[in-house]
PDB file of N, CA and C in Angstrom:
ATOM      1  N   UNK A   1       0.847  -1.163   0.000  1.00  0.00           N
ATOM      2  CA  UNK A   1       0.000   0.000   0.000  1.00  0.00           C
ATOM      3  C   UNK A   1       0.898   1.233   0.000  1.00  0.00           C
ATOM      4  N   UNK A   2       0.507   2.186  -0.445  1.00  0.00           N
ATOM      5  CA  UNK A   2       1.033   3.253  -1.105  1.00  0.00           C
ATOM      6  C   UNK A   2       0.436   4.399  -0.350  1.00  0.00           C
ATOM      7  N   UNK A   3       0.592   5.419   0.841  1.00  0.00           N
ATOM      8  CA  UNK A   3      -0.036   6.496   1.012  1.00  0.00           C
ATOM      9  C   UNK A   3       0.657   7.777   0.340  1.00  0.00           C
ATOM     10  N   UNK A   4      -0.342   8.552  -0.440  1.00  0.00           N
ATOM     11  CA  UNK A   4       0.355   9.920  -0.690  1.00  0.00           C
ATOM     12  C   UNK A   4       0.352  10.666   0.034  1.00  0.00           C
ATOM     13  N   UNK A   5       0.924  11.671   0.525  1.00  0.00           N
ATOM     14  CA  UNK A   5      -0.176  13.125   1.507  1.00  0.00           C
ATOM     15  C   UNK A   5       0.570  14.148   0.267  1.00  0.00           C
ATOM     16  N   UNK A   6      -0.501  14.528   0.206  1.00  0.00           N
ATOM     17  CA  UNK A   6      -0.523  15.579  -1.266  1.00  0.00           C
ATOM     18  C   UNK A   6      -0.169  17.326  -0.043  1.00  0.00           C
ATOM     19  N   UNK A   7       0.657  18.060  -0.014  1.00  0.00           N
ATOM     20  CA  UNK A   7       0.633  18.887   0.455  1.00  0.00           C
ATOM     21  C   UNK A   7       1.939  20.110  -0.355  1.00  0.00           C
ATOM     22  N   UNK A   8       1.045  21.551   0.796  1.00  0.00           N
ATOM     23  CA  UNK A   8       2.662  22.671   0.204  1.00  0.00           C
ATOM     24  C   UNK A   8       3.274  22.752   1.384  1.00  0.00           C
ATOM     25  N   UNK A   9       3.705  21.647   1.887  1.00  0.00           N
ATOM     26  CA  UNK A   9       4.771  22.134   3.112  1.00  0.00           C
ATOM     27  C   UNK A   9       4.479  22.769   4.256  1.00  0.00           C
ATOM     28  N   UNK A  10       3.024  22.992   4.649  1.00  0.00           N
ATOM     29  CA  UNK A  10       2.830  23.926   6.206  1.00  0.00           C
ATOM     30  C   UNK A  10       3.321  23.006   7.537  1.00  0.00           C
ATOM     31  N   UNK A  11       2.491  23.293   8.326  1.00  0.00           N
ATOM     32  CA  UNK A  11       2.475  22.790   9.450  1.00  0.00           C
ATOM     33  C   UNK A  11       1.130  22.034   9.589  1.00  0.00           C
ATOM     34  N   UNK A  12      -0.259  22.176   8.681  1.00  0.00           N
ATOM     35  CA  UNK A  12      -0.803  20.895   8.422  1.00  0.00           C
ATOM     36  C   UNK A  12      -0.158  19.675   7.757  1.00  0.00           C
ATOM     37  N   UNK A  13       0.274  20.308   7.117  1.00  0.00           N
ATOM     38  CA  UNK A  13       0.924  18.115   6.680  1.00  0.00           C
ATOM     39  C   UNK A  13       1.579  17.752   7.352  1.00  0.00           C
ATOM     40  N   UNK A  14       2.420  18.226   8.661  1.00  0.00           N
ATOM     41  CA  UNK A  14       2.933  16.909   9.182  1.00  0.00           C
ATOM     42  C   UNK A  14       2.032  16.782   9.943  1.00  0.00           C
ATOM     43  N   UNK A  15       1.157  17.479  10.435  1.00  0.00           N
ATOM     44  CA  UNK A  15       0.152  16.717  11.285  1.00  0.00           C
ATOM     45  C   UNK A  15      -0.794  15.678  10.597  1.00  0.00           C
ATOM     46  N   UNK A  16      -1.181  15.509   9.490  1.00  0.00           N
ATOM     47  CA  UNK A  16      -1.261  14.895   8.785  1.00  0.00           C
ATOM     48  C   UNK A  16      -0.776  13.836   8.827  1.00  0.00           C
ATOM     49  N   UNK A  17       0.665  13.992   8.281  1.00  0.00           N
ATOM     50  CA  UNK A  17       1.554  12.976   7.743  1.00  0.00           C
ATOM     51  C   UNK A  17       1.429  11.843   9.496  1.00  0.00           C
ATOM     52  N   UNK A  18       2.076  12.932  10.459  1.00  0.00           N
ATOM     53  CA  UNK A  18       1.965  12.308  12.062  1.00  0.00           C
ATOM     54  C   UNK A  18       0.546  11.234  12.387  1.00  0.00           C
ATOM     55  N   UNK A  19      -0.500  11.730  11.388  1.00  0.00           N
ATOM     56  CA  UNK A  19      -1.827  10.833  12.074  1.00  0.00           C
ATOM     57  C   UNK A  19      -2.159   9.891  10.996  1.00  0.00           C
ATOM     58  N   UNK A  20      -1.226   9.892   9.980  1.00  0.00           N
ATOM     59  CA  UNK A  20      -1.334   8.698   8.897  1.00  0.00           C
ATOM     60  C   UNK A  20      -0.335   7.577   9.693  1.00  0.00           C
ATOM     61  N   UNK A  21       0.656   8.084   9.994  1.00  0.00           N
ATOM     62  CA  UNK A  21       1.862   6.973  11.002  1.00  0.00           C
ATOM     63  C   UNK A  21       0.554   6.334  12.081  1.00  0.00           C
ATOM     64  N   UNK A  22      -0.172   7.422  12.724  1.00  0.00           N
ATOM     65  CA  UNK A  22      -0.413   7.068  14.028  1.00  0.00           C
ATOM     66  C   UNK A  22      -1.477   6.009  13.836  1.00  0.00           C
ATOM     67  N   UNK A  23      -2.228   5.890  12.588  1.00  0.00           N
ATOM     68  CA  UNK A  23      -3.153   5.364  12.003  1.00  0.00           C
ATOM     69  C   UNK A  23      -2.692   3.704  11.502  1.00  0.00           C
ATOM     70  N   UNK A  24      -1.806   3.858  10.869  1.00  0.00           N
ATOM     71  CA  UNK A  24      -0.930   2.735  10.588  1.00  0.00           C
ATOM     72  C   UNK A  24      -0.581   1.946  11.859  1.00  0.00           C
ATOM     73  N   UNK A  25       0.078   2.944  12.460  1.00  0.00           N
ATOM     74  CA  UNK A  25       0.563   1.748  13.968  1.00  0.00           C
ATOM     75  C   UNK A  25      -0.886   1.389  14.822  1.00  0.00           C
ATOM     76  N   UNK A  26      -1.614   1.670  14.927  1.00  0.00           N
ATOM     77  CA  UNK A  26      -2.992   1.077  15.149  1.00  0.00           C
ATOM     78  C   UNK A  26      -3.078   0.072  14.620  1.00  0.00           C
ATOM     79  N   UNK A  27      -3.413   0.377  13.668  1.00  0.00           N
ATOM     80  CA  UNK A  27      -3.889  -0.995  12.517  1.00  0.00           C
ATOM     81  C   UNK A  27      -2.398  -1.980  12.429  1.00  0.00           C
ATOM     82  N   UNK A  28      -1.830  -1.597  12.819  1.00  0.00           N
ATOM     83  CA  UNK A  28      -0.436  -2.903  12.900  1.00  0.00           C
ATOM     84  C   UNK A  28      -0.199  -2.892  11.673  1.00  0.00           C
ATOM     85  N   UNK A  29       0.173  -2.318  10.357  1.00  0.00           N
ATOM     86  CA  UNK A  29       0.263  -2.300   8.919  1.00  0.00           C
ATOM     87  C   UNK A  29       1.530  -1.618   8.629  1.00  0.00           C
ATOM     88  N   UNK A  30       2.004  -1.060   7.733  1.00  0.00           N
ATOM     89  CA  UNK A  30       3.275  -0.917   6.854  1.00  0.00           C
ATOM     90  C   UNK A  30       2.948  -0.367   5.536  1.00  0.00           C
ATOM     91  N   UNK A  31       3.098   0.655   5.508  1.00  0.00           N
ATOM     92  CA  UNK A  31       2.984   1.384   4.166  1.00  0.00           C
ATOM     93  C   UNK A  31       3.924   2.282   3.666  1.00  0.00           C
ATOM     94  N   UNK A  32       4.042   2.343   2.390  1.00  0.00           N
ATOM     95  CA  UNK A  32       5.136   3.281   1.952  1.00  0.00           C
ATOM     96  C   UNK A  32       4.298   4.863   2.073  1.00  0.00           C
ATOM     97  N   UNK A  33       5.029   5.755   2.404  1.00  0.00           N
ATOM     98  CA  UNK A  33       4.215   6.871   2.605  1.00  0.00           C
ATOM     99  C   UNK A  33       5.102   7.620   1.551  1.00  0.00           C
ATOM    100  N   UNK A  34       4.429   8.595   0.992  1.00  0.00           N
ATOM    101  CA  UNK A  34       5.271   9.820   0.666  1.00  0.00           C
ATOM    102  C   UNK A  34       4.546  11.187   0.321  1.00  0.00           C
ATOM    103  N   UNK A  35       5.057  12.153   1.110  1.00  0.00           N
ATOM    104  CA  UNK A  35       4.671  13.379   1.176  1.00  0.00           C
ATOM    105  C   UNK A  35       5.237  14.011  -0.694  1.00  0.00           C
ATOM    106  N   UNK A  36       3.898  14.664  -1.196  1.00  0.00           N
ATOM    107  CA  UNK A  36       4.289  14.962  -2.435  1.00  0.00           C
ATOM    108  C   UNK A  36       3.904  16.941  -2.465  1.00  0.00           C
ATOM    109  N   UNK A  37       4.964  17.363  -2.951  1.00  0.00           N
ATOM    110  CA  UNK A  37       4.762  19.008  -2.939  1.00  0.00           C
ATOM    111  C   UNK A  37       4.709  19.457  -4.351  1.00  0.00           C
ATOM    112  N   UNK A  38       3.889  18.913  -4.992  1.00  0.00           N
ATOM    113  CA  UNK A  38       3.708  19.654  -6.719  1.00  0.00           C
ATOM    114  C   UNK A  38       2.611  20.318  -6.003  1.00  0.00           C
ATOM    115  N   UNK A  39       2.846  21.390  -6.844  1.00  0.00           N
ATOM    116  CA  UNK A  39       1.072  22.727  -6.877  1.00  0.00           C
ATOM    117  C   UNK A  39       0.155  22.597  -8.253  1.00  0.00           C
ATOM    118  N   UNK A  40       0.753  21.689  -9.329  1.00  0.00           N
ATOM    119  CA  UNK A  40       0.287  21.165 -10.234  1.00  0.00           C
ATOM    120  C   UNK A  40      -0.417  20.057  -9.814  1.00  0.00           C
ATOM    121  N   UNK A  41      -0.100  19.275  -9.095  1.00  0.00           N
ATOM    122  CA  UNK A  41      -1.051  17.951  -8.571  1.00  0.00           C
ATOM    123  C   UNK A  41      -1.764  18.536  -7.858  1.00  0.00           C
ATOM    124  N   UNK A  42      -1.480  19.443  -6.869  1.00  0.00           N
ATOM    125  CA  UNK A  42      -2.737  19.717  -5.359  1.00  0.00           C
ATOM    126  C   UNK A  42      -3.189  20.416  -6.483  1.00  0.00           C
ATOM    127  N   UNK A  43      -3.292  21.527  -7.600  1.00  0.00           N
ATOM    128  CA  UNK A  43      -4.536  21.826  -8.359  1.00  0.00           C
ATOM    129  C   UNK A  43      -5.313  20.904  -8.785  1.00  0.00           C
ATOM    130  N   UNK A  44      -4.797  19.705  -9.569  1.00  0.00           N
ATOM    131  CA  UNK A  44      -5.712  18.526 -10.073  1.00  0.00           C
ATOM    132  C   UNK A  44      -6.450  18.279  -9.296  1.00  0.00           C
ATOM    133  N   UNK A  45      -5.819  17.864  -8.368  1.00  0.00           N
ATOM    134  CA  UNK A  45      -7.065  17.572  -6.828  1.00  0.00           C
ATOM    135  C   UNK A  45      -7.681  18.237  -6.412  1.00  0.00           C
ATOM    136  N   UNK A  46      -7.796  19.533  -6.484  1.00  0.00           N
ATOM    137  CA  UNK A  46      -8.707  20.567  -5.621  1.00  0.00           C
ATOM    138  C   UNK A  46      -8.091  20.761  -4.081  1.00  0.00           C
ATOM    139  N   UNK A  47      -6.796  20.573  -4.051  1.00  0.00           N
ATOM    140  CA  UNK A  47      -6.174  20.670  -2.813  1.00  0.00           C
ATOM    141  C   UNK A  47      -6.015  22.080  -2.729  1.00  0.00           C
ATOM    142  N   UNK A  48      -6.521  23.125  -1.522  1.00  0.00           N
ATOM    143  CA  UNK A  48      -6.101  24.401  -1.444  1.00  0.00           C
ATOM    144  C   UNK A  48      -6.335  24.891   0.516  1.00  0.00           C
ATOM    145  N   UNK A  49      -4.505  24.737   0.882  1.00  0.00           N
ATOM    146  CA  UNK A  49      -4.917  24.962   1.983  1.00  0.00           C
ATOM    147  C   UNK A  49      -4.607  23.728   3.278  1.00  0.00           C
ATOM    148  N   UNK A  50      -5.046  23.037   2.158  1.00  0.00           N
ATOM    149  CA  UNK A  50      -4.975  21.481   3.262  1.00  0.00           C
ATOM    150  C   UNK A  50      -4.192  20.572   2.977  1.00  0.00           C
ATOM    151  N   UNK A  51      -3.926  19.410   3.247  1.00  0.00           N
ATOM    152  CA  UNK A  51      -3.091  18.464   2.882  1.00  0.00           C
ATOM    153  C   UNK A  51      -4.178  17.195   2.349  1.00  0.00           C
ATOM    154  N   UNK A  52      -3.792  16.801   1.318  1.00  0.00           N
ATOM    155  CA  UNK A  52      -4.852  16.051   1.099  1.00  0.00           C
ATOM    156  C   UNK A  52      -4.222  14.386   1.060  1.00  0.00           C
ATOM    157  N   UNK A  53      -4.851  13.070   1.193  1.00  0.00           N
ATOM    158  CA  UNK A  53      -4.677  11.818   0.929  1.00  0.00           C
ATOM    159  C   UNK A  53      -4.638  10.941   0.442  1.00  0.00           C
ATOM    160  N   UNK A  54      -3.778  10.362  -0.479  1.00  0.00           N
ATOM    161  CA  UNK A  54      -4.210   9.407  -1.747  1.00  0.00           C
ATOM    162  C   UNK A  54      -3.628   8.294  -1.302  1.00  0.00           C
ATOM    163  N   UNK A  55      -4.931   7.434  -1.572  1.00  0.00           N
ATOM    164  CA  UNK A  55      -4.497   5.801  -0.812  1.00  0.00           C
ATOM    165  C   UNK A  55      -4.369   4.958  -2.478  1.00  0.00           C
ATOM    166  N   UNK A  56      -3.176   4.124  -2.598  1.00  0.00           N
ATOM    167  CA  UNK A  56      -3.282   3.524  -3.842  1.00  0.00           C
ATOM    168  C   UNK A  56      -3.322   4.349  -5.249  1.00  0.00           C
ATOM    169  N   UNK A  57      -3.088   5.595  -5.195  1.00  0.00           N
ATOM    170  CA  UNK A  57      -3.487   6.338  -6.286  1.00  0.00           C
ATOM    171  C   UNK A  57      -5.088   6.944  -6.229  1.00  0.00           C
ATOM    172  N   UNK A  58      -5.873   6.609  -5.101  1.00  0.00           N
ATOM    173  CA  UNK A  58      -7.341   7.099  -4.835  1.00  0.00           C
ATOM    174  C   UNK A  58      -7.146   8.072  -3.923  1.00  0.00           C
ATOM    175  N   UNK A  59      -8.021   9.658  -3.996  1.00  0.00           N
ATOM    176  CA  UNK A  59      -7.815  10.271  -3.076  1.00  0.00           C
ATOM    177  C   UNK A  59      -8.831  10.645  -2.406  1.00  0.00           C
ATOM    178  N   UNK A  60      -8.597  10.415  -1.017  1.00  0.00           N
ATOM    179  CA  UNK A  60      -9.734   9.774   0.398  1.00  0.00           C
ATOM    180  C   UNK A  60     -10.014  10.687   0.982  1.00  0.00           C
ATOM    181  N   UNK A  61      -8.977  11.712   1.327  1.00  0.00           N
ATOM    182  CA  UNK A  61      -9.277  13.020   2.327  1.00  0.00           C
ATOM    183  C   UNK A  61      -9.301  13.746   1.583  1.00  0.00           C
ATOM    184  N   UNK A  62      -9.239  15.048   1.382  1.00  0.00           N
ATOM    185  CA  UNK A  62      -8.919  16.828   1.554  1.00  0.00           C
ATOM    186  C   UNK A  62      -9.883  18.040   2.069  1.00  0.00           C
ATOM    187  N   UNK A  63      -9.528  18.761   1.885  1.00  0.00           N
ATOM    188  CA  UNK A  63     -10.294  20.148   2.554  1.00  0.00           C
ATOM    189  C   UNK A  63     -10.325  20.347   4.045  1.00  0.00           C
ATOM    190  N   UNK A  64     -10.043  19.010   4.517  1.00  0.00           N
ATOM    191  CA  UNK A  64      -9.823  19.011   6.187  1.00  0.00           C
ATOM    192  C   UNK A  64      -8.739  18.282   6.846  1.00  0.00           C
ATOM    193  N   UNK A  65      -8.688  18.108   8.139  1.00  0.00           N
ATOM    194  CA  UNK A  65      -7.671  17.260   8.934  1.00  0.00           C
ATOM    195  C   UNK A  65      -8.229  16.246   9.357  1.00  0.00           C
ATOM    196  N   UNK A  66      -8.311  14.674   8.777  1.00  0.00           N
ATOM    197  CA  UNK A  66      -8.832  13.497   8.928  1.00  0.00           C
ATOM    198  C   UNK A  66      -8.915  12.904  10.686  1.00  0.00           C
ATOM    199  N   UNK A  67      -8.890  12.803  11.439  1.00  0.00           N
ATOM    200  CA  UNK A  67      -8.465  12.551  12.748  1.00  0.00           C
ATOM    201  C   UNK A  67      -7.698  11.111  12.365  1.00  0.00           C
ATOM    202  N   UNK A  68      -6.801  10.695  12.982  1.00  0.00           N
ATOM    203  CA  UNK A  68      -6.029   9.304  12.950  1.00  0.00           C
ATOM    204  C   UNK A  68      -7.212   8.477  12.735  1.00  0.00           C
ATOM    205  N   UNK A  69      -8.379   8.254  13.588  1.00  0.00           N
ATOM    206  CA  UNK A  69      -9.469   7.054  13.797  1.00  0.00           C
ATOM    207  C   UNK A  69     -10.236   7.276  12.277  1.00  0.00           C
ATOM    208  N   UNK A  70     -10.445   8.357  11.906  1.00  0.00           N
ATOM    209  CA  UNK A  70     -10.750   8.704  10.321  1.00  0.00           C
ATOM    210  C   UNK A  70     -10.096   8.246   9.207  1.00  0.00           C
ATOM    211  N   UNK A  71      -8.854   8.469   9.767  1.00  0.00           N
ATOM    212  CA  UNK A  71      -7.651   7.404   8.524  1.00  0.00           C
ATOM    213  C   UNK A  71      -7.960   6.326   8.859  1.00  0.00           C
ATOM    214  N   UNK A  72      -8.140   5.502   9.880  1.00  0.00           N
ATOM    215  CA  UNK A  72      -8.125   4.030  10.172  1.00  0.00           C
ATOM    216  C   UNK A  72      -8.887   3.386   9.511  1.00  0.00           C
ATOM    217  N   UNK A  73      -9.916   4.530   9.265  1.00  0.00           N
ATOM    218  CA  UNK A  73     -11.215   4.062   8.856  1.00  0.00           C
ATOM    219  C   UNK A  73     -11.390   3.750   7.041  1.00  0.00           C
ATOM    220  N   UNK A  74     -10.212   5.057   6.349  1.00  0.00           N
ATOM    221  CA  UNK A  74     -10.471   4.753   5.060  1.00  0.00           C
ATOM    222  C   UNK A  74      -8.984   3.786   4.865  1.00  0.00           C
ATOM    223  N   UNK A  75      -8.305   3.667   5.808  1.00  0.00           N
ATOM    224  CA  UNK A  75      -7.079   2.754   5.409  1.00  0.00           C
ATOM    225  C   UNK A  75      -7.628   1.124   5.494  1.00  0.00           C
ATOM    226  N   UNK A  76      -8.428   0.899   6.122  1.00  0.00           N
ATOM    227  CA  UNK A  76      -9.721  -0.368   6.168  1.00  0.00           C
ATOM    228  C   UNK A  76     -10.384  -0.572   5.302  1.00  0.00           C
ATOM    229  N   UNK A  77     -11.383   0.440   4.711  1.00  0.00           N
ATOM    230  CA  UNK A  77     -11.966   0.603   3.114  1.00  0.00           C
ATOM    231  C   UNK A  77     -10.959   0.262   2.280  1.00  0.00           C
ATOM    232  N   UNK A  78     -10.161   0.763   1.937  1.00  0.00           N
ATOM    233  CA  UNK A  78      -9.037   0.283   1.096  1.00  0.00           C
ATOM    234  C   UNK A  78      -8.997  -1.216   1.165  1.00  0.00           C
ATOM    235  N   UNK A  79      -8.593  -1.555   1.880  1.00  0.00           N
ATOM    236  CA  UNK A  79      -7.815  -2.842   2.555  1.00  0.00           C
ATOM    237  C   UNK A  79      -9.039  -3.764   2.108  1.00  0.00           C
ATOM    238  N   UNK A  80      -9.976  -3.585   2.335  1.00  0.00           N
ATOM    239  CA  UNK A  80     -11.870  -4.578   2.590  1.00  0.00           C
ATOM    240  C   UNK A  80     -11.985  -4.025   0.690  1.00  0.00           C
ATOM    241  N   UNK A  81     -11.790  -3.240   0.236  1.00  0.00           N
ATOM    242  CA  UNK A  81     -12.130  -3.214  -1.260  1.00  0.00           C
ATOM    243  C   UNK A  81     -11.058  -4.005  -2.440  1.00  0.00           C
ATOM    244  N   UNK A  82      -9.301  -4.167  -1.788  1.00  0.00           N
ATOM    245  CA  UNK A  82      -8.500  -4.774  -2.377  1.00  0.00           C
ATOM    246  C   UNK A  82      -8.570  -6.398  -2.113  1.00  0.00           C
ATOM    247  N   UNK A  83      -9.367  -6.618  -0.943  1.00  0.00           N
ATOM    248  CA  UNK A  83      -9.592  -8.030  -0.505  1.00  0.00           C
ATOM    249  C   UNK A  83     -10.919  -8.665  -1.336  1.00  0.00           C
ATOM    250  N   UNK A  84     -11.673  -7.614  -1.196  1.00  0.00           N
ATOM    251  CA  UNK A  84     -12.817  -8.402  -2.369  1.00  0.00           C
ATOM    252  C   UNK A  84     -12.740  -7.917  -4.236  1.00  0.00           C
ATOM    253  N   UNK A  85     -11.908  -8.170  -4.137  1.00  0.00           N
ATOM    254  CA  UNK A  85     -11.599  -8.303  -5.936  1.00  0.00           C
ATOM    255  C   UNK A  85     -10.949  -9.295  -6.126  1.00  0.00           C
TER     256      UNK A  85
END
């Protein structure tokens, strides 16, 4: 699994980035993470402001700050949608 955090560098994305870890070590899982800073991608996305989330190349969050138990929740969706295919 692949997390993006789509961001421009504030002090929301590592909180972000901090509650995607914190989310992961919950769930006992392992993911490659990587923080991405194009302003060409956060336009594609409608990212403005926030840090946004792309699980697998799908993007799950933006416009707000997900709480860790919120990530848990779409890092599970993921997980329950790659298991039934």
């Amino acid at each position: 699994m692949t997390i993006e955090i789509l961001c421009s560098g504030c002090d929301n994305c590592e909180i972000v980035l901090g509650r995607v870890c914190q989310a992961l070590s919950d769930l006992n899982l392992e993911a490659e993470i990587v923080s991405i800073y194009d302003p060409i991608r956060l336009a594609e996305n409608h990212i403005y402001g926030q840090a946004g989330v792309v699980i697998d190349g799908h993007l799950v969050n933006s416009g707000d700050q997900a709480t860790s138990l919120e990530l848990k929740h779409l890092i599970n969706e993921k997980l329950n949608h790659l298991a039934a295919e």
